[in-house]
PDB file of N, CA and C in Angstrom:
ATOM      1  N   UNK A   1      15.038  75.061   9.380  1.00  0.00           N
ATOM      2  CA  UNK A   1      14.459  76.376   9.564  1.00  0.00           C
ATOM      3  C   UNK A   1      14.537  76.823  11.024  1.00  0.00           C
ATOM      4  N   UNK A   2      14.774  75.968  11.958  1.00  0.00           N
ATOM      5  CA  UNK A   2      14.665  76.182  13.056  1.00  0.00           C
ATOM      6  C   UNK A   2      15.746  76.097  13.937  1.00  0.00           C
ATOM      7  N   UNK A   3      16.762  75.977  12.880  1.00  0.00           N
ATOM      8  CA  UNK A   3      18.329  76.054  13.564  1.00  0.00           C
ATOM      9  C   UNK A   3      18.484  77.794  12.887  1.00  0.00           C
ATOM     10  N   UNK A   4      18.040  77.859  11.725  1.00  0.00           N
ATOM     11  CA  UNK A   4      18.584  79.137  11.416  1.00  0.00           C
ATOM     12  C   UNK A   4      17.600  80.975  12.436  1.00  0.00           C
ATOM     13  N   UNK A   5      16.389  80.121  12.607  1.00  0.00           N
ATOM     14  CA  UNK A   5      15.903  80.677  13.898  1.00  0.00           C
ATOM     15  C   UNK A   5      16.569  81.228  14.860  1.00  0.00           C
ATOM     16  N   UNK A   6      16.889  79.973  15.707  1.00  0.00           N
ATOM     17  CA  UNK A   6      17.818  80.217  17.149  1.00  0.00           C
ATOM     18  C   UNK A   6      18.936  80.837  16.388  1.00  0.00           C
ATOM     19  N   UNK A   7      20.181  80.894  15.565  1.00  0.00           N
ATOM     20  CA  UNK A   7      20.931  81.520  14.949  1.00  0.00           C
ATOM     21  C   UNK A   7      20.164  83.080  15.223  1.00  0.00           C
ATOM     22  N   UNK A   8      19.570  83.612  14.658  1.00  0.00           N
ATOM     23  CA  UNK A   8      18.901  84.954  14.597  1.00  0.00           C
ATOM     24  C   UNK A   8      19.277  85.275  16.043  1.00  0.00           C
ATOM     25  N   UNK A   9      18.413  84.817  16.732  1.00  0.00           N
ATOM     26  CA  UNK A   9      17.731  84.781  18.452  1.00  0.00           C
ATOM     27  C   UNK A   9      18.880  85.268  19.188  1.00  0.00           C
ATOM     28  N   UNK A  10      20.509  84.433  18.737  1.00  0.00           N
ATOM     29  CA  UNK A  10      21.352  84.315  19.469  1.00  0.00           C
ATOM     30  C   UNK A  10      22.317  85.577  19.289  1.00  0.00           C
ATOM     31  N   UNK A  11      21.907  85.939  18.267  1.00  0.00           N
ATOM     32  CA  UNK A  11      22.846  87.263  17.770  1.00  0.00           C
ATOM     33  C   UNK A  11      21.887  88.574  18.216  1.00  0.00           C
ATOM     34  N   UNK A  12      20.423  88.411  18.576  1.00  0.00           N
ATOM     35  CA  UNK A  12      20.299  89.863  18.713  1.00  0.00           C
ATOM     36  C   UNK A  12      20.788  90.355  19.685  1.00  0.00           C
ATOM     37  N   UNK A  13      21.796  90.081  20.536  1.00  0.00           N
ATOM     38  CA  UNK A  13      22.743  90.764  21.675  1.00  0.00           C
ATOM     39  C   UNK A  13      23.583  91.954  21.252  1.00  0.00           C
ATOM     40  N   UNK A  14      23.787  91.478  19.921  1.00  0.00           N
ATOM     41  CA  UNK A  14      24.365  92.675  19.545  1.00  0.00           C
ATOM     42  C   UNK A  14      23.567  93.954  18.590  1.00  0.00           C
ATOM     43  N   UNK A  15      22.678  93.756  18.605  1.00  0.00           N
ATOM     44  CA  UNK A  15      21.977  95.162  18.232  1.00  0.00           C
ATOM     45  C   UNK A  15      21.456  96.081  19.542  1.00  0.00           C
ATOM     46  N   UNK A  16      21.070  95.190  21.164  1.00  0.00           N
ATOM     47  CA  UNK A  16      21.214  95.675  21.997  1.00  0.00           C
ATOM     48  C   UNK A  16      22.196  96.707  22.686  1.00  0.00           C
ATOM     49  N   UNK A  17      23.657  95.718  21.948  1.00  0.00           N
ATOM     50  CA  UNK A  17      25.247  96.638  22.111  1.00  0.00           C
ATOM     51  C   UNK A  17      25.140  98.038  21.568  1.00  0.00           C
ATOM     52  N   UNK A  18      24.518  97.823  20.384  1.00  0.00           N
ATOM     53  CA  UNK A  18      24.669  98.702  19.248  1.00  0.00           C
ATOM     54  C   UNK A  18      23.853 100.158  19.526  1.00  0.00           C
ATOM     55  N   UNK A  19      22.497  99.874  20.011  1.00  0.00           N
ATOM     56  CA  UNK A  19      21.448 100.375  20.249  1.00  0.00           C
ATOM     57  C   UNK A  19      21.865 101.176  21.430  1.00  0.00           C
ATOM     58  N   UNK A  20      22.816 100.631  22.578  1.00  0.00           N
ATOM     59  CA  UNK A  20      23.181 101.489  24.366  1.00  0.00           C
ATOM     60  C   UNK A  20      23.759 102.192  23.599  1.00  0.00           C
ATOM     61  N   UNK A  21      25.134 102.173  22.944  1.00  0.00           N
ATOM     62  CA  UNK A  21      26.295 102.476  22.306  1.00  0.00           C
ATOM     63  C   UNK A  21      25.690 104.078  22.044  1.00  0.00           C
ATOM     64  N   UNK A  22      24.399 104.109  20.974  1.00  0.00           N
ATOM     65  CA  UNK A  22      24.147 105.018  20.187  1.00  0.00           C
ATOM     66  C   UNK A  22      23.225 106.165  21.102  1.00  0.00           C
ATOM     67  N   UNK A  23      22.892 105.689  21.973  1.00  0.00           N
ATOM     68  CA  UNK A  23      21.598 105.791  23.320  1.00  0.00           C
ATOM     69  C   UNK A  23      22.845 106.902  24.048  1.00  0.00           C
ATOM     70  N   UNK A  24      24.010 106.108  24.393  1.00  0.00           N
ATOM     71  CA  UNK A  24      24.709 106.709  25.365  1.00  0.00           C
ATOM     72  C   UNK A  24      25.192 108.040  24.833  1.00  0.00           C
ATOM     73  N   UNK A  25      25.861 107.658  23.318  1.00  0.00           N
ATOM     74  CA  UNK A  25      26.081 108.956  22.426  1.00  0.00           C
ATOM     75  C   UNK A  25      25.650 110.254  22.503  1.00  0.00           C
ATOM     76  N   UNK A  26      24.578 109.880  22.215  1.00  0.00           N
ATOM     77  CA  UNK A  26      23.906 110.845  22.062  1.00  0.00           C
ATOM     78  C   UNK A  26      22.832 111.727  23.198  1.00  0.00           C
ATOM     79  N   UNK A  27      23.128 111.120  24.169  1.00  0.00           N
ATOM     80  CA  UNK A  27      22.616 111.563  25.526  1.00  0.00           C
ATOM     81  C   UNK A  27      24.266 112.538  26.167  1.00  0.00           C
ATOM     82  N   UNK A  28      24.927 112.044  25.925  1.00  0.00           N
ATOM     83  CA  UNK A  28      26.633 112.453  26.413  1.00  0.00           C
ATOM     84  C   UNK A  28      26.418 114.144  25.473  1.00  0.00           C
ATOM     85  N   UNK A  29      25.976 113.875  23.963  1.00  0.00           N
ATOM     86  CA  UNK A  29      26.053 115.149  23.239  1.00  0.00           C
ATOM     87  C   UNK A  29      25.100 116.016  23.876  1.00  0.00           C
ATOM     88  N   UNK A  30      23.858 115.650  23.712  1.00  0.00           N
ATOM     89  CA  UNK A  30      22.672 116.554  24.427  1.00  0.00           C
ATOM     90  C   UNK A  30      22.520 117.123  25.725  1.00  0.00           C
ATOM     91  N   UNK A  31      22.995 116.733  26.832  1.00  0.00           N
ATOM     92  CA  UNK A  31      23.119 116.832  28.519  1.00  0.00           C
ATOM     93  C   UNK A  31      24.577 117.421  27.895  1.00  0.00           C
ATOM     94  N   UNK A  32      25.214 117.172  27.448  1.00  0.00           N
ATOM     95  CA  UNK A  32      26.564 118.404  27.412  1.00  0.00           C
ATOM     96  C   UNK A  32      26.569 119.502  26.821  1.00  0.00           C
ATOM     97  N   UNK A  33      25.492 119.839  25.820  1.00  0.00           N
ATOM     98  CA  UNK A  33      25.168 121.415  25.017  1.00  0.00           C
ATOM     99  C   UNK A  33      23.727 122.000  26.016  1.00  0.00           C
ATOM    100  N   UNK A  34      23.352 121.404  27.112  1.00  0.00           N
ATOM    101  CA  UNK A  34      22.711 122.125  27.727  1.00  0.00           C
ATOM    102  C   UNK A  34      23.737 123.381  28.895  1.00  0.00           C
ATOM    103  N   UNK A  35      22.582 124.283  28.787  1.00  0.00           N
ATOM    104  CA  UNK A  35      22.948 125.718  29.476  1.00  0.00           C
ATOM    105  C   UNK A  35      23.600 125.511  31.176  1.00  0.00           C
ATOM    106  N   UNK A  36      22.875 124.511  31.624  1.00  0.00           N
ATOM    107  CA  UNK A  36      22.934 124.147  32.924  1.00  0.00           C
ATOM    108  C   UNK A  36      24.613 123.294  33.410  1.00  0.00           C
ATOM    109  N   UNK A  37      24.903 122.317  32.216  1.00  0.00           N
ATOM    110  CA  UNK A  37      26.565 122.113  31.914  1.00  0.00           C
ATOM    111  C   UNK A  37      27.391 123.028  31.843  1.00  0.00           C
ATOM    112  N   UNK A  38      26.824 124.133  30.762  1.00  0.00           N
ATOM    113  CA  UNK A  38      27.756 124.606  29.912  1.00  0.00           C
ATOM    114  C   UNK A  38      28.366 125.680  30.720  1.00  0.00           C
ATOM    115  N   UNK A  39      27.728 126.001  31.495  1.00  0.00           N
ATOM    116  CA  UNK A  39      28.005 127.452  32.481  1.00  0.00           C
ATOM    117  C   UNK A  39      28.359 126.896  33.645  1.00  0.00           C
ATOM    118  N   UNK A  40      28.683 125.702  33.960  1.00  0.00           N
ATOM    119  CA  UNK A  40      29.116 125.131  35.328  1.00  0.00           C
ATOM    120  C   UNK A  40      30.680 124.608  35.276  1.00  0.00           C
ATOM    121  N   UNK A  41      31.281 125.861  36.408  1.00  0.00           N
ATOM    122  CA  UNK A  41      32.669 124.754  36.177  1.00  0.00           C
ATOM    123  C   UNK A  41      32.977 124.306  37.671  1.00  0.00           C
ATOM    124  N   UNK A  42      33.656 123.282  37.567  1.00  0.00           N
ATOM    125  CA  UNK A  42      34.475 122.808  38.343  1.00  0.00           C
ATOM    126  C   UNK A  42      35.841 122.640  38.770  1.00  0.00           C
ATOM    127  N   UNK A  43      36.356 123.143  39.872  1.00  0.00           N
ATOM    128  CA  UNK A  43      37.504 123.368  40.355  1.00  0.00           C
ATOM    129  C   UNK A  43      38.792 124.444  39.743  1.00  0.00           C
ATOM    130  N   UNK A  44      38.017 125.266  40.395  1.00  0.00           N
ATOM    131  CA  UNK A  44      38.264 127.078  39.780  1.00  0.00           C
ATOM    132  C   UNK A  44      38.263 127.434  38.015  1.00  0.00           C
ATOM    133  N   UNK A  45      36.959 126.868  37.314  1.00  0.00           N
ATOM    134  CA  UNK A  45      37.070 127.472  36.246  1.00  0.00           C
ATOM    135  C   UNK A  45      37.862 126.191  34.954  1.00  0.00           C
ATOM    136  N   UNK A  46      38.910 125.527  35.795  1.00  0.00           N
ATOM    137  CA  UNK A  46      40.004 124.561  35.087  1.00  0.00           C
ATOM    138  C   UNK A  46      38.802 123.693  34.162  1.00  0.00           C
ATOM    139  N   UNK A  47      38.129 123.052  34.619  1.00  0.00           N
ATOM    140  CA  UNK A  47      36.863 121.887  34.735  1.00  0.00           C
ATOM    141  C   UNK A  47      35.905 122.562  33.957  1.00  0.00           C
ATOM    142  N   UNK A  48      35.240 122.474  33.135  1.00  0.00           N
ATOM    143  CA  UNK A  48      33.689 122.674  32.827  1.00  0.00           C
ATOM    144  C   UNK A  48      32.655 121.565  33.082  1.00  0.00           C
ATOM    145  N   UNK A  49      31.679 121.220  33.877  1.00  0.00           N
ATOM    146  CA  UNK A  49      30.737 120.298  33.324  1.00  0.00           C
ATOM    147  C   UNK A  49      30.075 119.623  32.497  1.00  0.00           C
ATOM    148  N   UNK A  50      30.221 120.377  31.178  1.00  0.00           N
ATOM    149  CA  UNK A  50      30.222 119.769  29.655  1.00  0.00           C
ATOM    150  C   UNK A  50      31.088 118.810  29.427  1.00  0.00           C
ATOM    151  N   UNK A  51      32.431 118.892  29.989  1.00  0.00           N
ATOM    152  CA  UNK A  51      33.805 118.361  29.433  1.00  0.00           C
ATOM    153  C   UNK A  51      33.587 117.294  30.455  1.00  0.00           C
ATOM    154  N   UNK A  52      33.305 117.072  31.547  1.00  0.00           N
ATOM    155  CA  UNK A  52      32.636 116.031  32.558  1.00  0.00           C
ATOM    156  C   UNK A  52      31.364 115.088  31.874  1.00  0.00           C
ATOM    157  N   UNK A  53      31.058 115.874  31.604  1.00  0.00           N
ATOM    158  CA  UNK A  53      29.527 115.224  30.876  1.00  0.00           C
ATOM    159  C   UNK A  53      30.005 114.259  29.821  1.00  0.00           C
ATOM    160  N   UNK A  54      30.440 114.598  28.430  1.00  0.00           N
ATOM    161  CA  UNK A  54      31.054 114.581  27.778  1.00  0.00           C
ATOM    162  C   UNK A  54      32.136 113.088  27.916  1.00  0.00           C
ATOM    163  N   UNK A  55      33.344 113.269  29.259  1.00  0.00           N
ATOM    164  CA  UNK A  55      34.442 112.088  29.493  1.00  0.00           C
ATOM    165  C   UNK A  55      33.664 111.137  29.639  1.00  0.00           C
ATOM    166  N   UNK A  56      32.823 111.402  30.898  1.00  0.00           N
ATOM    167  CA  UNK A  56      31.819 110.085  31.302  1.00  0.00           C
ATOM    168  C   UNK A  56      31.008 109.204  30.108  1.00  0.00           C
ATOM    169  N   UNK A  57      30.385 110.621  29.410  1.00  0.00           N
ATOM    170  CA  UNK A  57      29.415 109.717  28.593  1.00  0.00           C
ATOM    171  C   UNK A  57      29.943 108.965  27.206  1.00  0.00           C
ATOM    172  N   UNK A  58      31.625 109.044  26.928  1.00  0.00           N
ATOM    173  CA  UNK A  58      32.285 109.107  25.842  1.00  0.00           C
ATOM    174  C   UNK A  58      32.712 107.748  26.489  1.00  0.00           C
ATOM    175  N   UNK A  59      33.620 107.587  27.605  1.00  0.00           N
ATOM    176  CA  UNK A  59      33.870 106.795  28.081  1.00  0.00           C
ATOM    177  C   UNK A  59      33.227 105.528  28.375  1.00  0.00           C
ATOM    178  N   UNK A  60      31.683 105.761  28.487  1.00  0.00           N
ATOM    179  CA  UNK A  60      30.805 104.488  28.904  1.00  0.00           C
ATOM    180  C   UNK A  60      30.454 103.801  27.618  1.00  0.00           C
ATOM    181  N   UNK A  61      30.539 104.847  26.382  1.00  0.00           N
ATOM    182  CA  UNK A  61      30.106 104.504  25.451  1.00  0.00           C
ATOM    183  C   UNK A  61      31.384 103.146  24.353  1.00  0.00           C
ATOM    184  N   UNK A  62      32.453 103.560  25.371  1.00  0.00           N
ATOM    185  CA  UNK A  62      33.913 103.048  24.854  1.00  0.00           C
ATOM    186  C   UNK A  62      33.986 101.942  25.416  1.00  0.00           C
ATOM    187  N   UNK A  63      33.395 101.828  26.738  1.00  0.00           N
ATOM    188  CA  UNK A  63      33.126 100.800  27.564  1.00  0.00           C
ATOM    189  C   UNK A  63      32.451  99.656  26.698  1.00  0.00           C
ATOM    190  N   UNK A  64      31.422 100.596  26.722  1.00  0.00           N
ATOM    191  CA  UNK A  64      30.269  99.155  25.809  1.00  0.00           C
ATOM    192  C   UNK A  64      31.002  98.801  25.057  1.00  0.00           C
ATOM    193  N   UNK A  65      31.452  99.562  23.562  1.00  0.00           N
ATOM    194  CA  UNK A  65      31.947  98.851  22.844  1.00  0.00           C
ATOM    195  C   UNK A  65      33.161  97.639  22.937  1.00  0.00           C
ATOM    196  N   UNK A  66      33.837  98.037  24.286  1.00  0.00           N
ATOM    197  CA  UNK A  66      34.806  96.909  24.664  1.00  0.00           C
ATOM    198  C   UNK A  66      34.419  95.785  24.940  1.00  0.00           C
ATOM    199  N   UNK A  67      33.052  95.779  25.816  1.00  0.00           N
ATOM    200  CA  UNK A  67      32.368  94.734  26.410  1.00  0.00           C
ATOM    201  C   UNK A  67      31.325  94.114  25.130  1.00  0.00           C
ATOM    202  N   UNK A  68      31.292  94.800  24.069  1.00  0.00           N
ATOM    203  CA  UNK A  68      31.154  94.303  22.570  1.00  0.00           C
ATOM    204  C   UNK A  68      31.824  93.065  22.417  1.00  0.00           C
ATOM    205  N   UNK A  69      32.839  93.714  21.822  1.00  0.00           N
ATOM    206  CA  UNK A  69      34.052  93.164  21.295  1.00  0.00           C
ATOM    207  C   UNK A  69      34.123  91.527  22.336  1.00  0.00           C
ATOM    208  N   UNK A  70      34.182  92.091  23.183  1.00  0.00           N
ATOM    209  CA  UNK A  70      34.358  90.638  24.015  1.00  0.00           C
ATOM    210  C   UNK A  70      33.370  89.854  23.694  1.00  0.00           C
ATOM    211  N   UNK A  71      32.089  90.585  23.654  1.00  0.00           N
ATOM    212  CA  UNK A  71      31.026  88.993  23.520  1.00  0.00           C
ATOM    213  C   UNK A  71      30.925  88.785  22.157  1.00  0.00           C
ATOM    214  N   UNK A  72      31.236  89.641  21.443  1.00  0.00           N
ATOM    215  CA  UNK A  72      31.713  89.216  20.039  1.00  0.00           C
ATOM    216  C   UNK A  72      32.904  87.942  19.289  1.00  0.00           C
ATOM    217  N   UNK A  73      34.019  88.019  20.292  1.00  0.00           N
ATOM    218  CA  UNK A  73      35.131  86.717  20.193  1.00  0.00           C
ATOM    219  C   UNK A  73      34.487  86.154  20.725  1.00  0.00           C
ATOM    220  N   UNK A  74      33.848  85.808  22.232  1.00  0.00           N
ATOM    221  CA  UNK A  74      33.435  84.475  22.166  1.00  0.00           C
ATOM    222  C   UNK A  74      32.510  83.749  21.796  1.00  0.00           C
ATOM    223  N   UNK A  75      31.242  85.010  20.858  1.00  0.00           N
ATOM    224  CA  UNK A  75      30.735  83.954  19.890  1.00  0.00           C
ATOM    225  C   UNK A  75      30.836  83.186  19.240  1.00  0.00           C
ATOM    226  N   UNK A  76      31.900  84.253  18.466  1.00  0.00           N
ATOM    227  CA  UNK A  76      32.748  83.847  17.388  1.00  0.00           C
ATOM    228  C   UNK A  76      33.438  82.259  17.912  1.00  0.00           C
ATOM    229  N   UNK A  77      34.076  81.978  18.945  1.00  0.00           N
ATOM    230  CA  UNK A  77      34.991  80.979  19.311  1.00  0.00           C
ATOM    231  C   UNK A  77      33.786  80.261  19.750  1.00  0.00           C
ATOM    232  N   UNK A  78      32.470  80.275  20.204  1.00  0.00           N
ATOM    233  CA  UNK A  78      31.616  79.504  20.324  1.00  0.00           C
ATOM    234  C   UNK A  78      30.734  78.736  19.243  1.00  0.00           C
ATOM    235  N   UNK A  79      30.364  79.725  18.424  1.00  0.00           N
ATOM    236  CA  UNK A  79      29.935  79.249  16.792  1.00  0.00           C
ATOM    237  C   UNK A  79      30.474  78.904  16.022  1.00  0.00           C
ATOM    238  N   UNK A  80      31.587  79.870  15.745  1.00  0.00           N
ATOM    239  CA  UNK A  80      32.338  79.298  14.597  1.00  0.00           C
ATOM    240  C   UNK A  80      31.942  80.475  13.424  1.00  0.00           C
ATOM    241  N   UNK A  81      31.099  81.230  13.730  1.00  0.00           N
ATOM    242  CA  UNK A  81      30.486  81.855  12.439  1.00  0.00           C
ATOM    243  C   UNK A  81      31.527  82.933  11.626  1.00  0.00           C
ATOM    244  N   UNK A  82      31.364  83.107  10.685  1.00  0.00           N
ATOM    245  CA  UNK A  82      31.571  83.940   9.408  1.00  0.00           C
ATOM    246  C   UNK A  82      32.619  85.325  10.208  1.00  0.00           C
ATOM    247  N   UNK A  83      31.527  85.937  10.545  1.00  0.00           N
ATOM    248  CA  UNK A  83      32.534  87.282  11.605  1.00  0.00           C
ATOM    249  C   UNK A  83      33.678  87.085  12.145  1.00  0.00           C
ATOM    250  N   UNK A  84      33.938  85.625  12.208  1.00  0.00           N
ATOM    251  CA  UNK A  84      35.520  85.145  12.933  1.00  0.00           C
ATOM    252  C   UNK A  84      36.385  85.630  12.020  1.00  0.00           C
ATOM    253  N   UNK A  85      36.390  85.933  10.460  1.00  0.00           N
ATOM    254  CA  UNK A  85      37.248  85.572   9.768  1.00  0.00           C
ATOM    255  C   UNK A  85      38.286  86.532   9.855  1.00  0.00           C
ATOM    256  N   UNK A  86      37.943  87.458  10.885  1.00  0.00           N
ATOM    257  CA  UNK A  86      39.141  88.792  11.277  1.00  0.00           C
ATOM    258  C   UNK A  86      39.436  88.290  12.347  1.00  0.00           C
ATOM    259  N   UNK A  87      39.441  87.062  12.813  1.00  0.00           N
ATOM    260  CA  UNK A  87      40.236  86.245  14.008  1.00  0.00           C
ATOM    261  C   UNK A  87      41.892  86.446  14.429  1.00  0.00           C
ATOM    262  N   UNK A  88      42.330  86.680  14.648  1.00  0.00           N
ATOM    263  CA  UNK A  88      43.931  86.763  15.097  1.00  0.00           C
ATOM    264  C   UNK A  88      44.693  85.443  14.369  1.00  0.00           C
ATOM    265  N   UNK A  89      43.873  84.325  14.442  1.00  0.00           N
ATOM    266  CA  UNK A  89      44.695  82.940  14.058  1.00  0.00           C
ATOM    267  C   UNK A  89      44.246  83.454  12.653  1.00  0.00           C
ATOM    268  N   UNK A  90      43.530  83.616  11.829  1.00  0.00           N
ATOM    269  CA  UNK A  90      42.698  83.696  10.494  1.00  0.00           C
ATOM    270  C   UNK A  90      43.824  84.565  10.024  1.00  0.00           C
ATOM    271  N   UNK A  91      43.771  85.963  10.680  1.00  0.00           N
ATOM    272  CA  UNK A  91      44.535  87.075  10.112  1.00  0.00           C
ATOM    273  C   UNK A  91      45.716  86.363   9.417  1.00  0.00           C
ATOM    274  N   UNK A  92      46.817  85.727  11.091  1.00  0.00           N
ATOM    275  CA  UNK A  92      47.913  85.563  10.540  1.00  0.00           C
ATOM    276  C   UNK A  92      48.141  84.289   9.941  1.00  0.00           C
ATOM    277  N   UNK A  93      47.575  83.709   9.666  1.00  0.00           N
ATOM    278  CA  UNK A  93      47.797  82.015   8.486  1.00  0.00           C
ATOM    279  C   UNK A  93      48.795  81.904   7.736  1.00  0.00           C
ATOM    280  N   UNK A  94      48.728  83.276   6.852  1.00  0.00           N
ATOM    281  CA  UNK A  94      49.728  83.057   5.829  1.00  0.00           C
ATOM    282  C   UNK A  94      51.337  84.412   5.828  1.00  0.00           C
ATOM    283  N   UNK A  95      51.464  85.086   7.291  1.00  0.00           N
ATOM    284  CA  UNK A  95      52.350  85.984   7.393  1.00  0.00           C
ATOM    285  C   UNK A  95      53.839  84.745   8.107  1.00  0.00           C
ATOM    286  N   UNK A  96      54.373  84.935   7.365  1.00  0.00           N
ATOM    287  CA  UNK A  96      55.807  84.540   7.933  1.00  0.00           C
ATOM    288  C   UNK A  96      56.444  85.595   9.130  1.00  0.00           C
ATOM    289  N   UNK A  97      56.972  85.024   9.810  1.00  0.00           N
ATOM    290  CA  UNK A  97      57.567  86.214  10.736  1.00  0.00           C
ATOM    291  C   UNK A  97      58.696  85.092  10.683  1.00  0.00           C
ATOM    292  N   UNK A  98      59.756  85.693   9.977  1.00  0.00           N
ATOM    293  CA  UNK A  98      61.303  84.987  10.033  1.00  0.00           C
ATOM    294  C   UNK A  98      62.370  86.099  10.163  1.00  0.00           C
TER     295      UNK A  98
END
């Protein structure tokens, strides 16, 4: 009972991922449909501040998920668990490349 415990413990890292991910989202949408963005441009008009708002907050959010993904394989290559089974070695087992 107390191995499947720490199991739990060790994975809530990724609802943290999950949780910025959705945090960042939706802060990127809201701060970019405000009036104070929306009417601001940058570098003669070309630029809006929405569309700034928007790269950044789209981008960080792309970020996380990369920096996901990473602590995601090396769980995976640390545990061993179940989620591996979309592993690269797993995938290709049974593809011939001749």
């Amino acid at each position: 009972m107390a191995e499947h415990t720490n199991a739990n413990a060790t994975w809530t890292w990724g609802i943290r991922y999950v949780a910025t991910i959705v945090v960042v989202l939706v802060l990127a949408a809201l701060l970019g449909s405000m009036d104070l963005f929306s009417k601001t441009t940058i570098a003669k008009k070309a630029l809006s501040a929405t569309k700034l708002v928007h790269f950044i907050g789209y981008g960080a959010a792309l970020a996380t998920f990369w920096m996901f993904g990473q602590h995601l394989s090396a769980a995976c290559r640390q545990y061993g668990r179940s989620p591996c089974r979309w592993s690269p070695k797993n995938v290709t087992k049974g593809v011939r490349l001749d």
